[in-house]
Every structure is written in C-alpha cells, then in structure tokens.
C-alpha atoms as a PDB file:
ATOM      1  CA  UNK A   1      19.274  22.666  14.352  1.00  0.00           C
ATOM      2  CA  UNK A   2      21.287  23.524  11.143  1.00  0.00           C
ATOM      3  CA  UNK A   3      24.375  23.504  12.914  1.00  0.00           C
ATOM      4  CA  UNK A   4      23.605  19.683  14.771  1.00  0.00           C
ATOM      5  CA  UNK A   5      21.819  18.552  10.815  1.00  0.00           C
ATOM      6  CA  UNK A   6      25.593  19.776   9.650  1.00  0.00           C
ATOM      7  CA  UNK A   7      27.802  17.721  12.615  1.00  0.00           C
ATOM      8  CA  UNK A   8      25.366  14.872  11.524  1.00  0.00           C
ATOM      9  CA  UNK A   9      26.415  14.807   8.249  1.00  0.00           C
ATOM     10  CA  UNK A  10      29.900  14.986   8.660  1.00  0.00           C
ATOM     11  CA  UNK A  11      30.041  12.545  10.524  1.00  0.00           C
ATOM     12  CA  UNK A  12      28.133   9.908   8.468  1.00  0.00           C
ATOM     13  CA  UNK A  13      30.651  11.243   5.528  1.00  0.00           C
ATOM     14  CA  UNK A  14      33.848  10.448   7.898  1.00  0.00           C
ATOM     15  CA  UNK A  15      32.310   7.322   8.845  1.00  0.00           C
ATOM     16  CA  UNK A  16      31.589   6.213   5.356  1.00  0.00           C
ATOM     17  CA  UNK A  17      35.669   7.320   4.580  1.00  0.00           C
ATOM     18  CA  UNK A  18      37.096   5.087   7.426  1.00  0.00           C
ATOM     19  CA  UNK A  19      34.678   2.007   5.571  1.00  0.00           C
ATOM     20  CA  UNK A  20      35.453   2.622   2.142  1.00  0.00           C
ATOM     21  CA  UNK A  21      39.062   3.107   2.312  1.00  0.00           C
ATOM     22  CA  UNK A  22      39.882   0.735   5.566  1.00  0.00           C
ATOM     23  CA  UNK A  23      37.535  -2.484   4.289  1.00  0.00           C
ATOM     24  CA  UNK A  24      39.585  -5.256   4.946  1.00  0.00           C
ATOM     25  CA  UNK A  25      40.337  -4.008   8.591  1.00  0.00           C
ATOM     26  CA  UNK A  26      36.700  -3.809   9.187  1.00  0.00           C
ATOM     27  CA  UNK A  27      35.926  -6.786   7.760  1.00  0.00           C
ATOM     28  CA  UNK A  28      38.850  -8.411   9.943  1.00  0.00           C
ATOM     29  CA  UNK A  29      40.903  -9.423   7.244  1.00  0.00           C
ATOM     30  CA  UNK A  30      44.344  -7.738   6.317  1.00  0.00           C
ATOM     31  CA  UNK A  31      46.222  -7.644   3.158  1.00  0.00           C
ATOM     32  CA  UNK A  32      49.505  -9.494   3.155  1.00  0.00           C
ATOM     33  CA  UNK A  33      52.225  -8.555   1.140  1.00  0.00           C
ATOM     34  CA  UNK A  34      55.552 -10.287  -0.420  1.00  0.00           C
ATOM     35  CA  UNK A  35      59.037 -10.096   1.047  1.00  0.00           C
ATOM     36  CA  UNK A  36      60.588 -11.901  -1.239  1.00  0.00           C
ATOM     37  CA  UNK A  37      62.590 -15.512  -0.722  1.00  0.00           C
ATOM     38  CA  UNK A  38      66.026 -13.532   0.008  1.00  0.00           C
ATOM     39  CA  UNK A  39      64.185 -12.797   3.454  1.00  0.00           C
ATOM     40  CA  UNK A  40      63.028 -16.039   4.342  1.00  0.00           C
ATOM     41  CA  UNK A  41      66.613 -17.062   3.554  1.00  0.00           C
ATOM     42  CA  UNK A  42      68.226 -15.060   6.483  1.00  0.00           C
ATOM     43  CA  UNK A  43      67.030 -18.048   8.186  1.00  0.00           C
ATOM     44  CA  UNK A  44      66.358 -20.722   6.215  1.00  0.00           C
ATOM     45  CA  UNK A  45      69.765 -20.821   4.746  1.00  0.00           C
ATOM     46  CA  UNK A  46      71.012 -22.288   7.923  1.00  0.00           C
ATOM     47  CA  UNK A  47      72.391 -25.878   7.966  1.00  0.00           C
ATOM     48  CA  UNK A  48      70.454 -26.434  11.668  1.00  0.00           C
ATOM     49  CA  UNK A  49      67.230 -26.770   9.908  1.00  0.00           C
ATOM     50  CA  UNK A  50      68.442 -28.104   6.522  1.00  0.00           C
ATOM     51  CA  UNK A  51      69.501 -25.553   4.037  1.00  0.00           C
ATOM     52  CA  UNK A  52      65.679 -25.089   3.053  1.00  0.00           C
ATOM     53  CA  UNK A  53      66.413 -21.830   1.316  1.00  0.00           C
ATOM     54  CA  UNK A  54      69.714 -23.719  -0.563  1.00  0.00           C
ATOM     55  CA  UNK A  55      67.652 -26.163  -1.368  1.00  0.00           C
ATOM     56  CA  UNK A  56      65.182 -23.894  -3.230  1.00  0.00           C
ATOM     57  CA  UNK A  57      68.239 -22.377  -4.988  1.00  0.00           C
ATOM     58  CA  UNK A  58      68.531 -24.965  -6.710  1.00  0.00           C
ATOM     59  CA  UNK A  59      65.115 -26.662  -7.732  1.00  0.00           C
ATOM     60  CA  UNK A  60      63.620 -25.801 -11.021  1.00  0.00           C
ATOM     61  CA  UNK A  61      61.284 -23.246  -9.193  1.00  0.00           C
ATOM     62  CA  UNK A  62      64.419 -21.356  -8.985  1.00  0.00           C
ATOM     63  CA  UNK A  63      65.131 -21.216 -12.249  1.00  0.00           C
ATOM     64  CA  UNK A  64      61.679 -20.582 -13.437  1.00  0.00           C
ATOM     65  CA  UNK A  65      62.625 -17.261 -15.084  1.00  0.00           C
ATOM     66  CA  UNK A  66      65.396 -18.539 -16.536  1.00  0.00           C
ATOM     67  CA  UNK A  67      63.740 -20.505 -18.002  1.00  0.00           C
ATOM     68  CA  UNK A  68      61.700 -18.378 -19.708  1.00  0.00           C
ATOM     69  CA  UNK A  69      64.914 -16.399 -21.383  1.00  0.00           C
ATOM     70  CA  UNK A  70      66.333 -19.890 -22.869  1.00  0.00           C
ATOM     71  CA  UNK A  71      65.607 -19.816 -26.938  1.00  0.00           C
ATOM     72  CA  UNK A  72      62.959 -22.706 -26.659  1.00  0.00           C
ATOM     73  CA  UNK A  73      60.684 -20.402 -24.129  1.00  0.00           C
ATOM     74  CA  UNK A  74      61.381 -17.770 -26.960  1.00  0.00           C
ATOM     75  CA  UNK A  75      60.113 -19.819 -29.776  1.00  0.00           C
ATOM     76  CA  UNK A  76      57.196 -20.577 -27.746  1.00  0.00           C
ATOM     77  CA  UNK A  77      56.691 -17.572 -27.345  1.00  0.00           C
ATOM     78  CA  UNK A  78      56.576 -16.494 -30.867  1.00  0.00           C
ATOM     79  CA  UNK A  79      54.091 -19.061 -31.788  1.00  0.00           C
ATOM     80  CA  UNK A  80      52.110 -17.310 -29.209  1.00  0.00           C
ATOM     81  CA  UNK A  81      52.764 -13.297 -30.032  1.00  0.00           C
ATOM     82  CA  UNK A  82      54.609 -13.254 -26.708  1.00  0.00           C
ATOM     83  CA  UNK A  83      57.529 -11.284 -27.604  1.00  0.00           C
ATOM     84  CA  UNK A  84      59.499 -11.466 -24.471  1.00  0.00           C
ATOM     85  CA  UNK A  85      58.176 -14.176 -22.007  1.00  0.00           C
ATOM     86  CA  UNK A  86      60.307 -12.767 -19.282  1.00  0.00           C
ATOM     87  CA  UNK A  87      58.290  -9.977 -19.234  1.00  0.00           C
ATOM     88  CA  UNK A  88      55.086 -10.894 -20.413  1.00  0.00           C
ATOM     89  CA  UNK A  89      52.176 -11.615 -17.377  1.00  0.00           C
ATOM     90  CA  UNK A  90      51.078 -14.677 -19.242  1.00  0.00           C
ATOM     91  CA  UNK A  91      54.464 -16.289 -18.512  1.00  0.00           C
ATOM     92  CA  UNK A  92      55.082 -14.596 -15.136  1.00  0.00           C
ATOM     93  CA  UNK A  93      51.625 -16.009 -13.897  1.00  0.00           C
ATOM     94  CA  UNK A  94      52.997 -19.149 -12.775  1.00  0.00           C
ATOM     95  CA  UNK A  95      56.818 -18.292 -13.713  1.00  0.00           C
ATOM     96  CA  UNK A  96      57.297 -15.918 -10.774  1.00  0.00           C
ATOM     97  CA  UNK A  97      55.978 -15.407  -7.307  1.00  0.00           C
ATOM     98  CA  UNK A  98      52.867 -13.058  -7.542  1.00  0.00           C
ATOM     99  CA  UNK A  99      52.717 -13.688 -11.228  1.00  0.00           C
ATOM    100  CA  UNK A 100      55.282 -10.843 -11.666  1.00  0.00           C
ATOM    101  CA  UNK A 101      53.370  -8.159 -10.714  1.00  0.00           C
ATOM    102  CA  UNK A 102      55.574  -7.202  -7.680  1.00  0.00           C
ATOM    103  CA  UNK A 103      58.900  -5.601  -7.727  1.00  0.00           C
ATOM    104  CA  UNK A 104      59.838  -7.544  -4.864  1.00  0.00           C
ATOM    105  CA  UNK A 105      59.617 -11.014  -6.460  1.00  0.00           C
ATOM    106  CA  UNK A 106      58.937 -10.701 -10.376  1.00  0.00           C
ATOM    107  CA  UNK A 107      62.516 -11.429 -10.889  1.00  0.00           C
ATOM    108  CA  UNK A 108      63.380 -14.557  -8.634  1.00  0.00           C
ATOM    109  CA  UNK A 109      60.935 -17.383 -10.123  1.00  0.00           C
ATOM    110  CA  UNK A 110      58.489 -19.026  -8.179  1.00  0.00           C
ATOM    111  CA  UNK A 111      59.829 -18.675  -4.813  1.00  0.00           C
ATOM    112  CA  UNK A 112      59.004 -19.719  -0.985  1.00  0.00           C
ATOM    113  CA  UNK A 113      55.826 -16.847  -0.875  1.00  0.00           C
ATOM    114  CA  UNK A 114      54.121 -19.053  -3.985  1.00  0.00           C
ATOM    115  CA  UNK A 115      53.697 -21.503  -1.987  1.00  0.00           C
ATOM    116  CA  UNK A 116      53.765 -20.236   1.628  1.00  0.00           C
ATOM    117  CA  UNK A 117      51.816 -17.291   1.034  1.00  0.00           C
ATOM    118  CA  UNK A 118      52.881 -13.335   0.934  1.00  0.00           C
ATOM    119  CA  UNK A 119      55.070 -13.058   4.160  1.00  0.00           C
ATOM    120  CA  UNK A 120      54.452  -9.553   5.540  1.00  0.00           C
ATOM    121  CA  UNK A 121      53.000 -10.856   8.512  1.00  0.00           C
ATOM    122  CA  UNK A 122      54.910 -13.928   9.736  1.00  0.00           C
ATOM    123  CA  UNK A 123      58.135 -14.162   7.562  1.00  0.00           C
ATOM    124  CA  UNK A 124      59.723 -12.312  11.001  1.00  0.00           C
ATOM    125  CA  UNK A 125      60.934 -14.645  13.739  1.00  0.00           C
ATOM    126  CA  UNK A 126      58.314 -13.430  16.186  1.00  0.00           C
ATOM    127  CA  UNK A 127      55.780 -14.272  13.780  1.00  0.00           C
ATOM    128  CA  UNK A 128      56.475 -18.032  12.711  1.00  0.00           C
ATOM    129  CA  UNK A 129      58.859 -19.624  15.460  1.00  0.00           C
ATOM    130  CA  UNK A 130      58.214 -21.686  18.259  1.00  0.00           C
ATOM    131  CA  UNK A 131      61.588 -23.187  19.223  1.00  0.00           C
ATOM    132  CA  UNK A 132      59.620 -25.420  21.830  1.00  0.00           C
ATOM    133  CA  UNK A 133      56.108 -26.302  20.202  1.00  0.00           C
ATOM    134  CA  UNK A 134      56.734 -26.528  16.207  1.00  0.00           C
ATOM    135  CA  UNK A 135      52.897 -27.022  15.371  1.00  0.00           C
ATOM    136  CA  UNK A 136      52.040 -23.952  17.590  1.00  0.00           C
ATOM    137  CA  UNK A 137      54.381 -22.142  15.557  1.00  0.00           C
ATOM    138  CA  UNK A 138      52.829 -23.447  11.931  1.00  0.00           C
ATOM    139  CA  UNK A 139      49.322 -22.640  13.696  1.00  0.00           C
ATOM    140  CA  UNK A 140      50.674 -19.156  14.630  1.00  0.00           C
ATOM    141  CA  UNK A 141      52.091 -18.810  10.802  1.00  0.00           C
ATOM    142  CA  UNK A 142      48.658 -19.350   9.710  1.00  0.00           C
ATOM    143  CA  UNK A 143      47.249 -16.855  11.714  1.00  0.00           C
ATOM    144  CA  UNK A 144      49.316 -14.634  10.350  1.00  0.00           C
ATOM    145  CA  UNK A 145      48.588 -15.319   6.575  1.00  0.00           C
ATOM    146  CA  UNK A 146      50.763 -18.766   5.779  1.00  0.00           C
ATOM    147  CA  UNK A 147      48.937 -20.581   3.458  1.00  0.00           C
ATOM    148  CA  UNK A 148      47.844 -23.956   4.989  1.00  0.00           C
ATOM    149  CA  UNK A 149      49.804 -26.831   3.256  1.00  0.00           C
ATOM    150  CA  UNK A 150      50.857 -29.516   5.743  1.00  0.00           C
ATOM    151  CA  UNK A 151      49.025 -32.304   7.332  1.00  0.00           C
ATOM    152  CA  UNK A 152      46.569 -35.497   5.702  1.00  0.00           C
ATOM    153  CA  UNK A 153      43.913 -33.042   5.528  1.00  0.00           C
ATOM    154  CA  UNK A 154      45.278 -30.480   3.449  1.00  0.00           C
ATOM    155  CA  UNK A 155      45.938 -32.250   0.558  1.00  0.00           C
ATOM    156  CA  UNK A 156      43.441 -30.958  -1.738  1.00  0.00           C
ATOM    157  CA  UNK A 157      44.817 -27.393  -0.676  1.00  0.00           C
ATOM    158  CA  UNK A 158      47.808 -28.475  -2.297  1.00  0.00           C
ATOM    159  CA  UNK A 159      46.568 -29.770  -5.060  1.00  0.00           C
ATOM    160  CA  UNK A 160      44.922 -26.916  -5.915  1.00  0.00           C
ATOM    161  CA  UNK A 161      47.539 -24.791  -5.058  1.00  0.00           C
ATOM    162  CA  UNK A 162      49.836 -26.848  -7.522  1.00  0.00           C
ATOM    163  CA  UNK A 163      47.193 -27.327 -10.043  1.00  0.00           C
ATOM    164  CA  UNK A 164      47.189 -23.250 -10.545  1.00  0.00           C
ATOM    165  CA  UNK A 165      50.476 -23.675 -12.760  1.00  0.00           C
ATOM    166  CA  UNK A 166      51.004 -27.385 -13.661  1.00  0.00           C
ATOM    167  CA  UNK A 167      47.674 -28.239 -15.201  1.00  0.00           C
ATOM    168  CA  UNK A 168      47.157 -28.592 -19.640  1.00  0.00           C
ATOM    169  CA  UNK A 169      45.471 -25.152 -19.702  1.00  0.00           C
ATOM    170  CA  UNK A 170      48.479 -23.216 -19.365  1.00  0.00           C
ATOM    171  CA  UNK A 171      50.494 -21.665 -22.297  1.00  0.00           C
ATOM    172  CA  UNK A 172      53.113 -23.578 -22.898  1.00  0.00           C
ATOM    173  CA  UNK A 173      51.709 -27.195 -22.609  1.00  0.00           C
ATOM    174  CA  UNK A 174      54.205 -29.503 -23.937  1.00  0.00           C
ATOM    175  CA  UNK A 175      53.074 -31.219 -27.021  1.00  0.00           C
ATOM    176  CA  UNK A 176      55.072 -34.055 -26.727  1.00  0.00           C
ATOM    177  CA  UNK A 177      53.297 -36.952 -24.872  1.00  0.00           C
ATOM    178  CA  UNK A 178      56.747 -37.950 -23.604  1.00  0.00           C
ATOM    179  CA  UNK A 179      57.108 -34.577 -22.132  1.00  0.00           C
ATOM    180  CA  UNK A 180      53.556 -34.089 -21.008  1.00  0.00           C
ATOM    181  CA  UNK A 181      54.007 -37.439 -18.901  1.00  0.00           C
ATOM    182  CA  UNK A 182      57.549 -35.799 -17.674  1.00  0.00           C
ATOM    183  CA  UNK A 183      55.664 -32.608 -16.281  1.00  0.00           C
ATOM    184  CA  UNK A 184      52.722 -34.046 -14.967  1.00  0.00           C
ATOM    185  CA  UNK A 185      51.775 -34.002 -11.514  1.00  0.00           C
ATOM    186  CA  UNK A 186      49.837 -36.123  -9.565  1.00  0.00           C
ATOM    187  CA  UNK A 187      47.964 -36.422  -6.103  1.00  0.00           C
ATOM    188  CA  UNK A 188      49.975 -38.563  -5.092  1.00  0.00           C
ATOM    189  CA  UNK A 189      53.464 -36.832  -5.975  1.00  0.00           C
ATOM    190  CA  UNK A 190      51.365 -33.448  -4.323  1.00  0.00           C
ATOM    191  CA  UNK A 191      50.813 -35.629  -1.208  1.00  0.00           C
ATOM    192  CA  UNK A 192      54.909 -36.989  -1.188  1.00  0.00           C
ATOM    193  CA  UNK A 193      56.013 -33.178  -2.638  1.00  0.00           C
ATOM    194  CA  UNK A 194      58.569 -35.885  -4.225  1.00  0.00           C
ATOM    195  CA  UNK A 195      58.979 -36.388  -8.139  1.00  0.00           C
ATOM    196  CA  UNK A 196      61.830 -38.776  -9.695  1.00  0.00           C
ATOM    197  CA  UNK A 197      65.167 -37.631  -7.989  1.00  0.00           C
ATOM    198  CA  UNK A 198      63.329 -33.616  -6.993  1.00  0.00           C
ATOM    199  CA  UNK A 199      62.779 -34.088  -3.419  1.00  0.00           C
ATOM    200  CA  UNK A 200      60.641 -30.929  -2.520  1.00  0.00           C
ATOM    201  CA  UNK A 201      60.192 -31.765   1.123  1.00  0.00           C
ATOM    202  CA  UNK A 202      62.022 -29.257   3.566  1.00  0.00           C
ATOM    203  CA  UNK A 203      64.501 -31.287   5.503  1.00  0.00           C
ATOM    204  CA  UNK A 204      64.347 -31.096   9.102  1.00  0.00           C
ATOM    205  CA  UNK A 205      66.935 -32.094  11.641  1.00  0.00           C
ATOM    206  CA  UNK A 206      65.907 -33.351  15.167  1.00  0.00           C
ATOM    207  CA  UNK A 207      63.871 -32.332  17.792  1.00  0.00           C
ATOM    208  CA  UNK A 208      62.001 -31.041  15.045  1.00  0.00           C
ATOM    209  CA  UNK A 209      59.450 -33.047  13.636  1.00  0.00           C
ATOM    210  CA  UNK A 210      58.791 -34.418   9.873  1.00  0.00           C
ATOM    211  CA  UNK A 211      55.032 -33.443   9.048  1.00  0.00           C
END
C-alpha cells in the first residue's frame, strides 16, 4: 500500500510540473517570439511584391530610435529625469519593437513585428505564403500569431493598436498645438494607413490583391 500511496504521489507531483511549467501549451496557446524586421526583409525586400521592407527603411518608424538620440529627445528627456532616452523603457515602449526589452529588436525602432505581431511562428515562408490563395495565406498568418489588421472589420484593432503609442498620454506629448495637430492620428488616417505624403500601405503588384 505504501509503495502504490508513494507512485500516487509522484505522479500527481509530475503532473502538477508538466502544468505549472508548460501552461500556455495546455491551455492551447503558445508564446510567440520576435525575429526581428531584418528577417522579414529576406523577403520583403523584393521588388515583386513592392519593396515593403525598403519601404519601412525609410518611414519614420525606422528611425524611431534615432530619434530618440537627436538633442531635442535629450532635452526632453532631461525635463523628465530620463538621462538617456535610447535606453530608457519609457522611451523604448513605443520607440522600439517590444518596447526594447528584446535583444533582437531594441535597437531597430518600431519595426514590421509592432505591428504584425512577434514572428516566431509565421515569419518563415511555410508559415505565411500562399502563392495561389493570398487571404488563405493572411488567415494561415493569423493562425500562427499575426496580429489581425486588414479588412473593414478590423479597424478598431488598429486603432487600438496605433493608439498604444500615438495617443496625449505618452511622454513626450508635443506642447505645441501646431505640432500636436502634426502628430495626431485619426480613424480615418488608421483606416487609409495614409498621412500627408507617408503612405504606410504595403504596395502590392498584380495577381495579388489590395486589401
């Protein structure tokens, strides 16, 4: 009896192991990590499916860390005891993809995973591509953690998605009016992903489709 009391038990204890330390597989979710943009551009540099990751290269999101090491981010900075914003997580937040807390990304500003989602799962051809059916490939990208952004009815997921960096709370809210109209961002410029002369929309070249 002791000796089928003592199986019992260690079995409840290897049991309880495999839940505390294996959650999200239990729970059927899994943990997606960043690549970083460099790896979505082994693709997405090319010119067949318009220069998406060229394109990023040279949009403010780009530059968002530069940013941050130009003397007016510095006086900012000061007025807020940040002594280098570069490197400080209040900056990084919404300066850098995964608010600078991976090696992977904290360096290249706020690249495609910010928006896209980590890419562990479906940055790989197999894992995003459909060269025949482009929404089964989006729908397979989701499956495999993309965050949902196209279509009518994802809107407000972009909004909010936007809205974690470009809303008054953050840091370094303009205090110009002039430059607070400048930054803003609106539905409808979230719906377009178009502001003044920035065209954020990925250019596409035929058969594929314009979402």
């Amino acid at each position: 009896m002791k000796k089928n009391a003592k199986i019992l038990l260690f079995s409840i204890f290897t049991f309880l192991i495999i839940v505390i330390f294996d959650a999200d597989s239990m729970s059927g979710k899994k943990k997606h990590t960043y690549v970083g943009s460099s790896a979505c551009g082994k693709c997405h540099a090319a010119e067949s499916i318009g220069n998406q990751y060229d394109l990023w290269l040279q949009s403010p999101h780009a530059k968002a860390i530069k940013i941050l090491k130009s003397e007016p981010s510095h006086t900012l900075a000061k007025k807020l005891s940040i002594n280098e914003p570069s490197e400080d997580l209040q900056c990084l937040k919404c300066h850098a993809t995964g608010g600078g807390k991976d090696k992977k990304t904290n360096k290249e500003g706020v690249g495609c995973e910010a928006c896209h989602g980590p890419g562990s799962d479906y940055y790989e051809f197999i894992g995003h591509v459909d060269t025949v059916n482009r929404q089964s490939a989006y729908e397979t990208a989701l499956k495999n953690g993309m965050y949902p952004t196209l279509g009518i009815k994802n809107i407000k997921k972009r909004e909010k998605l936007c809205m974690r960096c470009h809303r008054n709370q953050r840091p370094c809210f303009p205090e110009s009016p002039q430059e607070v109209y400048r930054q803003s961002i609106s539905l409808q410029v979230i719906t377009d992903m178009k502001k003044g002369d920035l065209n954020l929309v990925h250019q596409l070249i035929p058969p594929f489709p314009q979402y």
